[in-house]
N, C-alpha and C. Protein backbone atom coordinates (compact mmCIF):
# COMPACT_ATOMS: atom_id res chain seq x y z
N UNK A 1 -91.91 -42.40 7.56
CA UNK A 1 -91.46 -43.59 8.26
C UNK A 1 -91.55 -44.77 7.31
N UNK A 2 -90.51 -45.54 7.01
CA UNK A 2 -90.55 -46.94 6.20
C UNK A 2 -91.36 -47.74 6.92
N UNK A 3 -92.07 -48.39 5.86
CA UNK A 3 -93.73 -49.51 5.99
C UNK A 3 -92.73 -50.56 6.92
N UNK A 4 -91.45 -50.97 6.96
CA UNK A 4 -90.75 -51.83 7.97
C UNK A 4 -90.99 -51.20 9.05
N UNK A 5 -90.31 -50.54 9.37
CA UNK A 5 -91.14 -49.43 10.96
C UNK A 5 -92.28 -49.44 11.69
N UNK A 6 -93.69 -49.09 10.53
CA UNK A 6 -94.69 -49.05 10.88
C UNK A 6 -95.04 -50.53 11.27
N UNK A 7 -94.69 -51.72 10.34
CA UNK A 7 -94.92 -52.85 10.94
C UNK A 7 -94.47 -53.36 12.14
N UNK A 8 -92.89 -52.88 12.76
CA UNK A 8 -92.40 -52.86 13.69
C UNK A 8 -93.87 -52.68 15.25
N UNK A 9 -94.07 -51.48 14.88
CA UNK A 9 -94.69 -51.10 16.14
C UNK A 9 -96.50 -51.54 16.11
N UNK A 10 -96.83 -52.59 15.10
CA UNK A 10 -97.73 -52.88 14.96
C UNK A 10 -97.60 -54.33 15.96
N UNK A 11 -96.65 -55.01 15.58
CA UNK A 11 -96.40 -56.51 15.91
C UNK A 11 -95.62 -56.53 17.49
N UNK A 12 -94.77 -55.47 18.16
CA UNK A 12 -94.65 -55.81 18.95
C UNK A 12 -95.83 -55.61 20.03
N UNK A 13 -96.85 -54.20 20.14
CA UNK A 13 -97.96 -54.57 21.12
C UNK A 13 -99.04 -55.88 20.76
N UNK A 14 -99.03 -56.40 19.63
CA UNK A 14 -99.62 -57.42 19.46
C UNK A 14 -99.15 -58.89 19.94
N UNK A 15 -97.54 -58.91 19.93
CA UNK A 15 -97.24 -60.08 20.72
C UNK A 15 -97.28 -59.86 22.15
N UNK A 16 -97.44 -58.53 23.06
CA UNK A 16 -97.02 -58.48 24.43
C UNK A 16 -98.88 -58.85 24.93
N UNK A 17 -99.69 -58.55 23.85
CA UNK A 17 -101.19 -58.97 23.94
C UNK A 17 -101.37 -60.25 24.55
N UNK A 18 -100.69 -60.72 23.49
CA UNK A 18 -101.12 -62.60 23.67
C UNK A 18 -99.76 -62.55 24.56
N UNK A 19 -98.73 -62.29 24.96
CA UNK A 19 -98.14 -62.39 25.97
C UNK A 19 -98.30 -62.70 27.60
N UNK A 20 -99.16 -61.38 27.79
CA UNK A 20 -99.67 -61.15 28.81
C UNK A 20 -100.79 -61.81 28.83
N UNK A 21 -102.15 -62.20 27.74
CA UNK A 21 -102.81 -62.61 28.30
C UNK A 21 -102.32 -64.34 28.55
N UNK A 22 -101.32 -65.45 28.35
CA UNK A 22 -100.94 -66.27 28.93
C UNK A 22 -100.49 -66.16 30.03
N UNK A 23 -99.78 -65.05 30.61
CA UNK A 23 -99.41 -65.13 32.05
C UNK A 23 -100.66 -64.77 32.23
N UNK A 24 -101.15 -63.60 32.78
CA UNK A 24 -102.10 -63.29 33.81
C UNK A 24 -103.08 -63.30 34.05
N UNK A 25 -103.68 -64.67 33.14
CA UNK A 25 -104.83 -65.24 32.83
C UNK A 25 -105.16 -66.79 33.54
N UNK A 26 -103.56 -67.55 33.85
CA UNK A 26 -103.26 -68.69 34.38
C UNK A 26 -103.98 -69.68 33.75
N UNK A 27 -103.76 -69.75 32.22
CA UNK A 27 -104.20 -70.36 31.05
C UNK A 27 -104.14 -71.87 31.04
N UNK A 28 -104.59 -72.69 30.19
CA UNK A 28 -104.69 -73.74 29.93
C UNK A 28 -104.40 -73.88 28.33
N UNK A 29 -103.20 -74.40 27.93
CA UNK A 29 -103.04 -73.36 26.13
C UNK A 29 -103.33 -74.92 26.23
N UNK A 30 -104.30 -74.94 24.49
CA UNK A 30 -103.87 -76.28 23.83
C UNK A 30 -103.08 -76.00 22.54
N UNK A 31 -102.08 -76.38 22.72
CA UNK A 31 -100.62 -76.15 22.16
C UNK A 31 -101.23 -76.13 20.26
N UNK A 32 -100.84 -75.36 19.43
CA UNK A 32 -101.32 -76.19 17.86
C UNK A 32 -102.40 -75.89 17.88
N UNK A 33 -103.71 -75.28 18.65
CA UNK A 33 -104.94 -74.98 18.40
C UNK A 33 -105.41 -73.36 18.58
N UNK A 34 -104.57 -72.58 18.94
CA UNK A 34 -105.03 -71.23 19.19
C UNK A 34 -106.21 -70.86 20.26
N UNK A 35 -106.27 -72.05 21.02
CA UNK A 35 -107.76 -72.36 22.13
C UNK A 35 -107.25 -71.85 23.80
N UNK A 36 -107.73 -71.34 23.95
CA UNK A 36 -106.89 -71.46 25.49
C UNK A 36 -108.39 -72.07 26.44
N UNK A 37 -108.21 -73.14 27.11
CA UNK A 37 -109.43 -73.55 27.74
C UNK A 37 -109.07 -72.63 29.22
N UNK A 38 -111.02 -72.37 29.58
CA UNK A 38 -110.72 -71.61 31.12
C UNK A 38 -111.80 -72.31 31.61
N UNK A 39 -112.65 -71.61 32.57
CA UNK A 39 -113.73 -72.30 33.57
C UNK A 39 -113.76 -70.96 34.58
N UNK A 40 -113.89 -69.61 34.46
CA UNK A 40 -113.75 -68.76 35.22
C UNK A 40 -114.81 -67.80 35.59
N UNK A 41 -115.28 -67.91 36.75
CA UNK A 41 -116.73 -67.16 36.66
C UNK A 41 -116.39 -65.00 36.24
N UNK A 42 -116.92 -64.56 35.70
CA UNK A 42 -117.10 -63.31 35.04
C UNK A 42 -117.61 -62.57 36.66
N UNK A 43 -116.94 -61.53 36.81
CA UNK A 43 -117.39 -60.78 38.08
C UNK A 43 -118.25 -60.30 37.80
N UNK A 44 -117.53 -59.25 36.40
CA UNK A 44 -118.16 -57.98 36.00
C UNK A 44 -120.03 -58.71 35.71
N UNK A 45 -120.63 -57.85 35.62
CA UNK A 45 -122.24 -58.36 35.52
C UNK A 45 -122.92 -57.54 34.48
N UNK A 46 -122.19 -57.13 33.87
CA UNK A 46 -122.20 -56.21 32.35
C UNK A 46 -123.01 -57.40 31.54
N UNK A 47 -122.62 -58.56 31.72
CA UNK A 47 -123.46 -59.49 30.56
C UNK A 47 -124.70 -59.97 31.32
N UNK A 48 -124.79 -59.74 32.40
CA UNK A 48 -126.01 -60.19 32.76
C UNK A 48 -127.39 -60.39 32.20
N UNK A 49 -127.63 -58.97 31.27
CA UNK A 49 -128.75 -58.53 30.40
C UNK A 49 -128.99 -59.34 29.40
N UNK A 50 -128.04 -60.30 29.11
CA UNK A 50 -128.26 -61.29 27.74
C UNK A 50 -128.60 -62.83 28.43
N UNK A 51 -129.96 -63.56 27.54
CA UNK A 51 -130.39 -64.55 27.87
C UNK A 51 -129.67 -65.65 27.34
N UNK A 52 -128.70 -65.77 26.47
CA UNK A 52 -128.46 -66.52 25.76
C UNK A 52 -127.31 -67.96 26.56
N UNK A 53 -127.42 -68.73 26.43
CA UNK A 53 -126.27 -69.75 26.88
C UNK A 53 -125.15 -69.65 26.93
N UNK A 54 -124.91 -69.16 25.60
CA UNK A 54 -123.33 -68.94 25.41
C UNK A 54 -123.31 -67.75 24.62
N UNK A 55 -122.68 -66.82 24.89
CA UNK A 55 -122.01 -65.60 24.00
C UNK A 55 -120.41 -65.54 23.59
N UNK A 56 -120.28 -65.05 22.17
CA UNK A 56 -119.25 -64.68 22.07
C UNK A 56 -118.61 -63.39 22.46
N UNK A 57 -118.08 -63.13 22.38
CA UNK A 57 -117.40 -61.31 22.90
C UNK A 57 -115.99 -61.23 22.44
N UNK A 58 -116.19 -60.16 21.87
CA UNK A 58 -114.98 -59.52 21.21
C UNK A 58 -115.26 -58.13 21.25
N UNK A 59 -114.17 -57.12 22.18
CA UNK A 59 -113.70 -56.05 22.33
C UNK A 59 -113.03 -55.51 21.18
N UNK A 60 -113.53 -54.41 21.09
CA UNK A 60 -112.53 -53.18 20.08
C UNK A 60 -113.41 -51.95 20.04
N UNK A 61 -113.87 -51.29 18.66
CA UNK A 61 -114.25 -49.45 18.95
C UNK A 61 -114.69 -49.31 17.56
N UNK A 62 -115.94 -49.02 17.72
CA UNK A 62 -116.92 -48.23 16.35
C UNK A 62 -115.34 -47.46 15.59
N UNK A 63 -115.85 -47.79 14.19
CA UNK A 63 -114.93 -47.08 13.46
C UNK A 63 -113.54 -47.74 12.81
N UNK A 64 -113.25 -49.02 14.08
CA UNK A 64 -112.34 -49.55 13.63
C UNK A 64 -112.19 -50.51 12.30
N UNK A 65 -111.00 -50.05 10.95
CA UNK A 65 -111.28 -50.72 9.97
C UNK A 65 -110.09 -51.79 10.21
N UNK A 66 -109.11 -51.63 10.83
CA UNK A 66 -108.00 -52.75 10.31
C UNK A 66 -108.05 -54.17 11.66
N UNK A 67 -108.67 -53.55 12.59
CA UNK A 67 -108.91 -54.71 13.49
C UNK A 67 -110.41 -55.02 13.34
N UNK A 68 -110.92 -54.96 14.08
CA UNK A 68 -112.41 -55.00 14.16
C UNK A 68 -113.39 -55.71 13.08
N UNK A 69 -113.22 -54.54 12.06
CA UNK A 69 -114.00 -54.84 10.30
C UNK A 69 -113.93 -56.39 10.05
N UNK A 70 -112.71 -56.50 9.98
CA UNK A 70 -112.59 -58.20 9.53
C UNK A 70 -113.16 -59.05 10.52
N UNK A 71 -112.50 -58.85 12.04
CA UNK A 71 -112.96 -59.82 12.56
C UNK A 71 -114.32 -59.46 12.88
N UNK A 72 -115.28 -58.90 13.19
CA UNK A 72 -116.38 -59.17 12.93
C UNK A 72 -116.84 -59.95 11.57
N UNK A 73 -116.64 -59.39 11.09
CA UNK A 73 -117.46 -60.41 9.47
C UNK A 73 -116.77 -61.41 9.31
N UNK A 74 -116.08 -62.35 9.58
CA UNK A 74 -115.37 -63.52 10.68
C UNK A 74 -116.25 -63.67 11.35
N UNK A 75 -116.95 -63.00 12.34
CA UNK A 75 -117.70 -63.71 13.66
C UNK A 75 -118.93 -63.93 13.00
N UNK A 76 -119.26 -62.94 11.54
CA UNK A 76 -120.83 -63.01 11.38
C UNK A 76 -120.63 -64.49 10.64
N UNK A 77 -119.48 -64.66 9.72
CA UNK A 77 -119.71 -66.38 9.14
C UNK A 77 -119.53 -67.29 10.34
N UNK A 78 -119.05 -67.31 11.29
CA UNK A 78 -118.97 -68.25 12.47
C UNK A 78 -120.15 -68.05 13.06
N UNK A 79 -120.84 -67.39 13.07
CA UNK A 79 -122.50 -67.50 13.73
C UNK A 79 -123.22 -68.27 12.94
N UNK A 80 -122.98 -67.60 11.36
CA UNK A 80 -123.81 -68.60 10.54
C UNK A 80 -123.57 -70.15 10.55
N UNK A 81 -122.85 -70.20 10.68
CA UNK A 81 -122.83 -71.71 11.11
C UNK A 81 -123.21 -72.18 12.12
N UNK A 82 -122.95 -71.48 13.27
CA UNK A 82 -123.54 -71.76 14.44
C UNK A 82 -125.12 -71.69 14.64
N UNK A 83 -125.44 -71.23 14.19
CA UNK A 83 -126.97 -71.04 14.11
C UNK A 83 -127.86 -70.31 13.09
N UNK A 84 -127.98 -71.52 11.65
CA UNK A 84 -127.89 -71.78 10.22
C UNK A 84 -129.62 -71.16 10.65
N UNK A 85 -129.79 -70.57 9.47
CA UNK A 85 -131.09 -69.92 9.72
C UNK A 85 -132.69 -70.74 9.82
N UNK A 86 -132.34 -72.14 9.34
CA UNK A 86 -133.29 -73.11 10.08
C UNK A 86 -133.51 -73.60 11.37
N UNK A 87 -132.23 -73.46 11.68
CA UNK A 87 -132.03 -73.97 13.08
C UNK A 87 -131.88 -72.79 14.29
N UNK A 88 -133.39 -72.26 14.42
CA UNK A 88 -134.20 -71.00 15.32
C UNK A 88 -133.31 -71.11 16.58
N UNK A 89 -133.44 -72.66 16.80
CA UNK A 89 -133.27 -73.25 18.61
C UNK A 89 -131.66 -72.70 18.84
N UNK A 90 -130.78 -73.16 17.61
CA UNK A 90 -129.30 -72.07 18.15
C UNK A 90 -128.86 -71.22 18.04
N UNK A 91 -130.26 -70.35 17.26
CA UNK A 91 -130.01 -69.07 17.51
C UNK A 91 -130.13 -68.16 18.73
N UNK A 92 -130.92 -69.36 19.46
CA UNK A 92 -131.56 -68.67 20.97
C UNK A 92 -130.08 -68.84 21.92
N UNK A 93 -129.56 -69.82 21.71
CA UNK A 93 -128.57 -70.70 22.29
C UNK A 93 -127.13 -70.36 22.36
N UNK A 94 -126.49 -68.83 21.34
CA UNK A 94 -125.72 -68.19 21.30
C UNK A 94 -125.49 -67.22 20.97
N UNK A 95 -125.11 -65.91 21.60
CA UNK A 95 -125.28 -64.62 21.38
C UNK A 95 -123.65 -64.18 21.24
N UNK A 96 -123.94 -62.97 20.20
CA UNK A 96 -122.70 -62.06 20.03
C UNK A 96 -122.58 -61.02 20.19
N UNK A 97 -121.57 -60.45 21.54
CA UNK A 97 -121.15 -58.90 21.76
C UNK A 97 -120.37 -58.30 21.67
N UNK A 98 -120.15 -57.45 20.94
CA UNK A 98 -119.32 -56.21 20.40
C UNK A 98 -118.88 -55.07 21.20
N UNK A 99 -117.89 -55.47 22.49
CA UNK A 99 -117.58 -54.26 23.29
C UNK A 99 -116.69 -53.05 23.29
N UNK A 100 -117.34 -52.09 22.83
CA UNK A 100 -116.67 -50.59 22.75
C UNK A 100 -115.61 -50.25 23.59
N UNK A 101 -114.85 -50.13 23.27
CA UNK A 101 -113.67 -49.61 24.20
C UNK A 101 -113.03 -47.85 24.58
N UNK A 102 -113.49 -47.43 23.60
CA UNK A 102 -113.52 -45.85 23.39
C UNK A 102 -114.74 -45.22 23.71
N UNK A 103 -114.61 -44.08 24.09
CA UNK A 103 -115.76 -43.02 24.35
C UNK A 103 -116.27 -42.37 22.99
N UNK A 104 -117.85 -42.48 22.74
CA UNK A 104 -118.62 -42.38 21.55
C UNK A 104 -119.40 -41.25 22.00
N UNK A 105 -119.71 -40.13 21.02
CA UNK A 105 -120.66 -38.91 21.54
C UNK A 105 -122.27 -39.56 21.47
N UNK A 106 -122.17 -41.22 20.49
CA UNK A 106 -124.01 -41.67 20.59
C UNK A 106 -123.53 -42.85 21.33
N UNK A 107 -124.01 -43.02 22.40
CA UNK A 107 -124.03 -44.41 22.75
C UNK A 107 -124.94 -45.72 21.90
N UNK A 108 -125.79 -45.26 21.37
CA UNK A 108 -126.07 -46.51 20.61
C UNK A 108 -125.39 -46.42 19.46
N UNK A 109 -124.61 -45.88 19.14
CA UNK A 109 -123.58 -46.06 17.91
C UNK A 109 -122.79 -47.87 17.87
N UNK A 110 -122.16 -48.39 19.28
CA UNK A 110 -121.39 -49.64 19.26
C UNK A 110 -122.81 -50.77 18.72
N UNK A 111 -123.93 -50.50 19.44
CA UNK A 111 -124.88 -51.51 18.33
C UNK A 111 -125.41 -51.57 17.36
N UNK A 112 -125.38 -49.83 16.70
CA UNK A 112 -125.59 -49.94 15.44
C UNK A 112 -124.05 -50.60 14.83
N UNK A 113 -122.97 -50.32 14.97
CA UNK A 113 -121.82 -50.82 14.34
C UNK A 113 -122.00 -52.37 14.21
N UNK A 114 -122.27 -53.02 15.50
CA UNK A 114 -121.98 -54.27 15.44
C UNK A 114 -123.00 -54.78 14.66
N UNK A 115 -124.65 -54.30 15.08
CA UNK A 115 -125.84 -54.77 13.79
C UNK A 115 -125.45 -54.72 12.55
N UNK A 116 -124.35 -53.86 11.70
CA UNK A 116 -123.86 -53.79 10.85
C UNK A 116 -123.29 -54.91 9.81
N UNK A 117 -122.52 -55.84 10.91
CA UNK A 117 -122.17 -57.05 10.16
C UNK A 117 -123.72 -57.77 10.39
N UNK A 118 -124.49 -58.20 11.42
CA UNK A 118 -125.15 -59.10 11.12
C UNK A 118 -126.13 -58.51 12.38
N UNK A 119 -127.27 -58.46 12.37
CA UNK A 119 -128.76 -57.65 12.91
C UNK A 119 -129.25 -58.63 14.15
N UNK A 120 -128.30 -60.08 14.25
CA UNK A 120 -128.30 -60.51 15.50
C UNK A 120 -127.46 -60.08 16.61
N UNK A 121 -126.01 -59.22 15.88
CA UNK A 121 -125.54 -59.03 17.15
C UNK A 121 -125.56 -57.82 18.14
N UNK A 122 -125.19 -57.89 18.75
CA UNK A 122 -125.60 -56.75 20.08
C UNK A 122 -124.01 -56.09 20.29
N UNK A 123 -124.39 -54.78 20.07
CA UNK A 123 -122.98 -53.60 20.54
C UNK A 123 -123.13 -53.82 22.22
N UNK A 124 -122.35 -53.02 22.67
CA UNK A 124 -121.91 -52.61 24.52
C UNK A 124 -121.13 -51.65 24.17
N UNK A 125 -122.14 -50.75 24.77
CA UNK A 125 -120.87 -49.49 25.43
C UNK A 125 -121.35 -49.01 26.94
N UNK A 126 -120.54 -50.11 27.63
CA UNK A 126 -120.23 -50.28 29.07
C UNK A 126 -120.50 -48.46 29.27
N UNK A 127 -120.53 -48.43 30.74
CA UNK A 127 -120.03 -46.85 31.26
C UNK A 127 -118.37 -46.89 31.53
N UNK A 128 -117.81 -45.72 31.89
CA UNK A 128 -116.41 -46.44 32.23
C UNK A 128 -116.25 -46.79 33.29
N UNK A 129 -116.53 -46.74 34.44
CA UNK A 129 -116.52 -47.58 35.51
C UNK A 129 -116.49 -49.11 35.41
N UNK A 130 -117.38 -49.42 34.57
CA UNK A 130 -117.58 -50.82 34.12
C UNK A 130 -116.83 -51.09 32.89
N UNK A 131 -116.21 -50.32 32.13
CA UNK A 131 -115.57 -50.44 31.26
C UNK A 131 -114.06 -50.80 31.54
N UNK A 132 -113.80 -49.99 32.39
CA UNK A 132 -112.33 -50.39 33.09
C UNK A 132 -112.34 -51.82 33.87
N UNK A 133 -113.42 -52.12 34.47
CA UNK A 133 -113.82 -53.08 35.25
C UNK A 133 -113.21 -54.64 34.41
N UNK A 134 -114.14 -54.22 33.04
CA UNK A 134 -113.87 -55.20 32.06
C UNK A 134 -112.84 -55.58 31.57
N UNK A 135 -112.46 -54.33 30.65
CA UNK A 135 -110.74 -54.52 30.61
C UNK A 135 -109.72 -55.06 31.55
N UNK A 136 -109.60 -54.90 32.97
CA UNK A 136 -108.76 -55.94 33.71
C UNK A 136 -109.56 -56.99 33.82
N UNK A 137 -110.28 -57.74 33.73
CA UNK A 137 -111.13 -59.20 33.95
C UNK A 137 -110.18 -59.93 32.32
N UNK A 138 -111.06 -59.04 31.47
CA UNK A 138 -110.65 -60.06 30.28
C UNK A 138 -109.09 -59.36 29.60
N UNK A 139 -108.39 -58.81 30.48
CA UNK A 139 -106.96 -58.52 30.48
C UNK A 139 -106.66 -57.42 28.42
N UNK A 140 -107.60 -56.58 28.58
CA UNK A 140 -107.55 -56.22 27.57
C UNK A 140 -106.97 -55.18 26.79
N UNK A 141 -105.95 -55.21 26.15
CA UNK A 141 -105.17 -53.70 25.55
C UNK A 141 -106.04 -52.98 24.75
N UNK A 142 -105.46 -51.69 24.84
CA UNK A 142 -106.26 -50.82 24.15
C UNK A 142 -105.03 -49.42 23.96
N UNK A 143 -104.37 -49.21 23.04
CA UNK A 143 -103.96 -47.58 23.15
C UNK A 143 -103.67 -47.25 21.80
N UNK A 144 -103.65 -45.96 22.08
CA UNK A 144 -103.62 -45.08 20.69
C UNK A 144 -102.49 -45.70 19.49
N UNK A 145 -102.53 -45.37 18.79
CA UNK A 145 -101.52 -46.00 17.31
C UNK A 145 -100.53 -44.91 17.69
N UNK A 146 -99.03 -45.61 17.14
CA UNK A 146 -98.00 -44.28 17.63
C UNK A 146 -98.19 -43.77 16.27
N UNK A 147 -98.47 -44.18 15.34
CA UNK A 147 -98.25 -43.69 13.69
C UNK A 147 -99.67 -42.80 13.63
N UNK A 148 -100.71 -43.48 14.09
CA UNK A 148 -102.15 -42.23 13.97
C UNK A 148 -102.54 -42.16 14.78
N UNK A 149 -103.01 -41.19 15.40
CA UNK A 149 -103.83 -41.00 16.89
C UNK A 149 -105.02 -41.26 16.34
N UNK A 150 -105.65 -41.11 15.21
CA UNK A 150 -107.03 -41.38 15.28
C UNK A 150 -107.60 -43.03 15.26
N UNK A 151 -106.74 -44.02 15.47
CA UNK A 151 -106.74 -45.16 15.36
C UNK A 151 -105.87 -45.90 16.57
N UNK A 152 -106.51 -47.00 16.91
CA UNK A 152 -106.21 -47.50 18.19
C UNK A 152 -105.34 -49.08 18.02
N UNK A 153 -104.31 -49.16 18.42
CA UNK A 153 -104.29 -50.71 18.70
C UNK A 153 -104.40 -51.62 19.87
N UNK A 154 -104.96 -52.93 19.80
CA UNK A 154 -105.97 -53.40 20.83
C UNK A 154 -105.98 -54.70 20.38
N UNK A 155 -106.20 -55.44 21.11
CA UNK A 155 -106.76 -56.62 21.62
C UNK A 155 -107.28 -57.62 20.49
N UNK A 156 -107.03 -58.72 20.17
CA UNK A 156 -108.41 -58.93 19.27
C UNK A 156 -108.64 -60.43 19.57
N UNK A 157 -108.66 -60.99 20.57
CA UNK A 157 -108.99 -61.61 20.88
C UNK A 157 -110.78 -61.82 20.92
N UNK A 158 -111.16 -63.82 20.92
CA UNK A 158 -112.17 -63.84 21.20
C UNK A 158 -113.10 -65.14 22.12
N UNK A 159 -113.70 -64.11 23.10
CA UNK A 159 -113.66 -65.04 24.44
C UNK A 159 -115.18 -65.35 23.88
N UNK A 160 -115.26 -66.88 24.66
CA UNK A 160 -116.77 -67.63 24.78
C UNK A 160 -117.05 -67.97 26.27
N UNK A 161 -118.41 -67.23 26.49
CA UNK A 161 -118.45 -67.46 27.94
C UNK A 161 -120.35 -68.31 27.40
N UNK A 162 -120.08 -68.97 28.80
CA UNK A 162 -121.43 -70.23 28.97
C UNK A 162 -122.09 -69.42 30.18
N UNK A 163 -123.13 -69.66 30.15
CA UNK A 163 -124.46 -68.98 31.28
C UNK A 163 -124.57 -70.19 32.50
N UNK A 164 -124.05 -70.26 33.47
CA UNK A 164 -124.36 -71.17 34.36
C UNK A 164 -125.32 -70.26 35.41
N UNK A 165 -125.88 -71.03 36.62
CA UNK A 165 -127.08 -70.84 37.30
C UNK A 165 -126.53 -69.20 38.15
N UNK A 166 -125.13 -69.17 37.95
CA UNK A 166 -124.85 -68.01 38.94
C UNK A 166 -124.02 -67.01 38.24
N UNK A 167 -123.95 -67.03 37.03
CA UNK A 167 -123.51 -65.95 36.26
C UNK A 167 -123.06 -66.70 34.99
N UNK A 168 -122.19 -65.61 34.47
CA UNK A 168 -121.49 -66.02 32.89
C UNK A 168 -120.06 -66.66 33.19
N UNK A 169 -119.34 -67.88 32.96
CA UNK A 169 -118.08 -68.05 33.41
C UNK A 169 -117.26 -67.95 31.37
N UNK A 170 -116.20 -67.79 31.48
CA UNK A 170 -115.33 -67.46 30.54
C UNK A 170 -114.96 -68.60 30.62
N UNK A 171 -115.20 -69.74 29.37
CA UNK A 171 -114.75 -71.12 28.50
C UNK A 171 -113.29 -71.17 28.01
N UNK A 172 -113.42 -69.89 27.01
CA UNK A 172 -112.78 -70.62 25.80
C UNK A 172 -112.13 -68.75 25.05
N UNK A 173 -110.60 -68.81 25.05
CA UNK A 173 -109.95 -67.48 24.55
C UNK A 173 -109.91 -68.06 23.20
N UNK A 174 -110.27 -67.19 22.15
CA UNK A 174 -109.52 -67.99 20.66
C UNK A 174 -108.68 -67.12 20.13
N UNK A 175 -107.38 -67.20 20.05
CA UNK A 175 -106.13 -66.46 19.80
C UNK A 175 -105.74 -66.26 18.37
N UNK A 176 -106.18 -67.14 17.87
CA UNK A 176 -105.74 -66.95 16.41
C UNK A 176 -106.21 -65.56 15.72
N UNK A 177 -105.20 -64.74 15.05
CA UNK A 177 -105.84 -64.20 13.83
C UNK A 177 -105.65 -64.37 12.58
N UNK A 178 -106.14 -64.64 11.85
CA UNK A 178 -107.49 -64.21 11.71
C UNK A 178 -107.77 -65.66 12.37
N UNK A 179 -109.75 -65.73 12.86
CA UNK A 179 -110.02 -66.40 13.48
C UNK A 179 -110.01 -67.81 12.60
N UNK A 180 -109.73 -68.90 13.73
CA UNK A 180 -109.56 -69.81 12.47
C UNK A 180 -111.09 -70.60 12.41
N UNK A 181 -111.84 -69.95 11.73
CA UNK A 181 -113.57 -70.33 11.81
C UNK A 181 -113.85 -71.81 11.87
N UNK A 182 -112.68 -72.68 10.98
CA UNK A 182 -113.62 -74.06 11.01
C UNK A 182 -113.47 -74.23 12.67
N UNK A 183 -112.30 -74.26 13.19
CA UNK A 183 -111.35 -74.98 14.46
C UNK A 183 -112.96 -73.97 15.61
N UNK A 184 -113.28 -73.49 15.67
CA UNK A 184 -113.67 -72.22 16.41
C UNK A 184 -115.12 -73.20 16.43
N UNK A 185 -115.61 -73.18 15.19
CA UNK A 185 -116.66 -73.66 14.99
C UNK A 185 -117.26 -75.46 15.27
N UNK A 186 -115.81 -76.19 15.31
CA UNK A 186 -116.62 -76.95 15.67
C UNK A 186 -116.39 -77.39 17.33
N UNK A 187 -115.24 -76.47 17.96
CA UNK A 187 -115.00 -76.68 19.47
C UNK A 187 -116.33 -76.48 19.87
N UNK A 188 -116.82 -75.18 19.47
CA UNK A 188 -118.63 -75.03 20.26
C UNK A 188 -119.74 -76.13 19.67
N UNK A 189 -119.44 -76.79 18.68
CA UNK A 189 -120.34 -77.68 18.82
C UNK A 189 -119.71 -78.76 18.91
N UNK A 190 -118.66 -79.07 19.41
CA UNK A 190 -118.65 -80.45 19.83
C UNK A 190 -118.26 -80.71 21.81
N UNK A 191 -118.03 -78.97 22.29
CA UNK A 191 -118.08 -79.06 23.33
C UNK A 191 -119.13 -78.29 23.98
N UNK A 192 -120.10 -77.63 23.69
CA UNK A 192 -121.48 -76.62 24.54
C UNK A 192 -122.54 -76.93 23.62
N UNK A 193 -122.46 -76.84 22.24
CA UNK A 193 -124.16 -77.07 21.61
C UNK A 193 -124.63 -78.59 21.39
């Protein structure tokens, strides 16, 4: 198959991604910023277990090198900034989760992956009940590559949810890829830290 082809079927589930998640999300785009503002309380209660104020979350699957790889080590320099290793207090103040989307024979495999980029962040591998749960909340693709089955294309979006008194509500989608770290970095501190 010509590398035009393969790009073909790379780019169109990636635009119907960010497609869909503007409709059926009932978004707030800020036009020129890759930000989509929300205010939406989280049903699912999958994040419940984390103390932190604000978490980031980004969905994808142990193993993945052409999505995932990067943007994690992307999220690990956007943490570092976010909570510079002097500054203990924002490290308490924002957490990062790495949610598995595929079925793994170790379940602690998605947190060893995600400890991988950086030993603060925390894997999830939901059950599927709750896994499916998730995926329609945060409207998330996921299917096999038509070119390799052993590789998935998906989602790569990355949501920021805030801890209010009655759960986690979903802030802030950041659409851009690659992430655009300064823009990312200083929305959370000039609007939650």
């Amino acid at each position: 198959m010509a590398e035009g082809s393969k790009l073909k079927y790379f780019i169109l589930p990636a635009a119907l991604i960010i497609l869909l998640t503007f409709v059926l999300l009932s978004i707030n785009f800020m036009p020129g910023t890759g930000i989509i503002e929300k205010d939406q309380k989280i049903k699912t209660t999958v994040f419940d277990q984390y103390n932190h104020p604000l978490l980031l979350v980004f969905f994808g699957y142990v193993g993945c090198t052409h999505i995932c790889s990067p943007r994690l080590a992307e999220l690990d320099q956007i943490y570092s900034q976010l909570s510079p290793k002097k500054a203990q207090k924002n490290k308490r103040d924002i957490g990062v989760v790495f949610v598995n989307l595929i079925k793994l024979p170790n379940p602690e495999a998605a947190n060893l992956f995600a400890k991988n980029f950086n030993p603060d962040f925390n894997g999830l591998y939901p059950e599927k009940q709750r896994l499916t749960l998730l995926k329609a909340e945060f409207n998330v693709y996921i299917e096999a590559a038509l070119t390799d089955k052993n590789n998935y294309n998906h989602s790569a979006l990355l949501f920021l949810l805030r801890k209010k008194t009655d759960g986690y509500y979903l802030q802030r989608i950041y659409t851009a890829s690659p992430f655009d770290q300064k823009l990312i970095v200083n929305d959370i501190k000039k609007n939650f830290l």
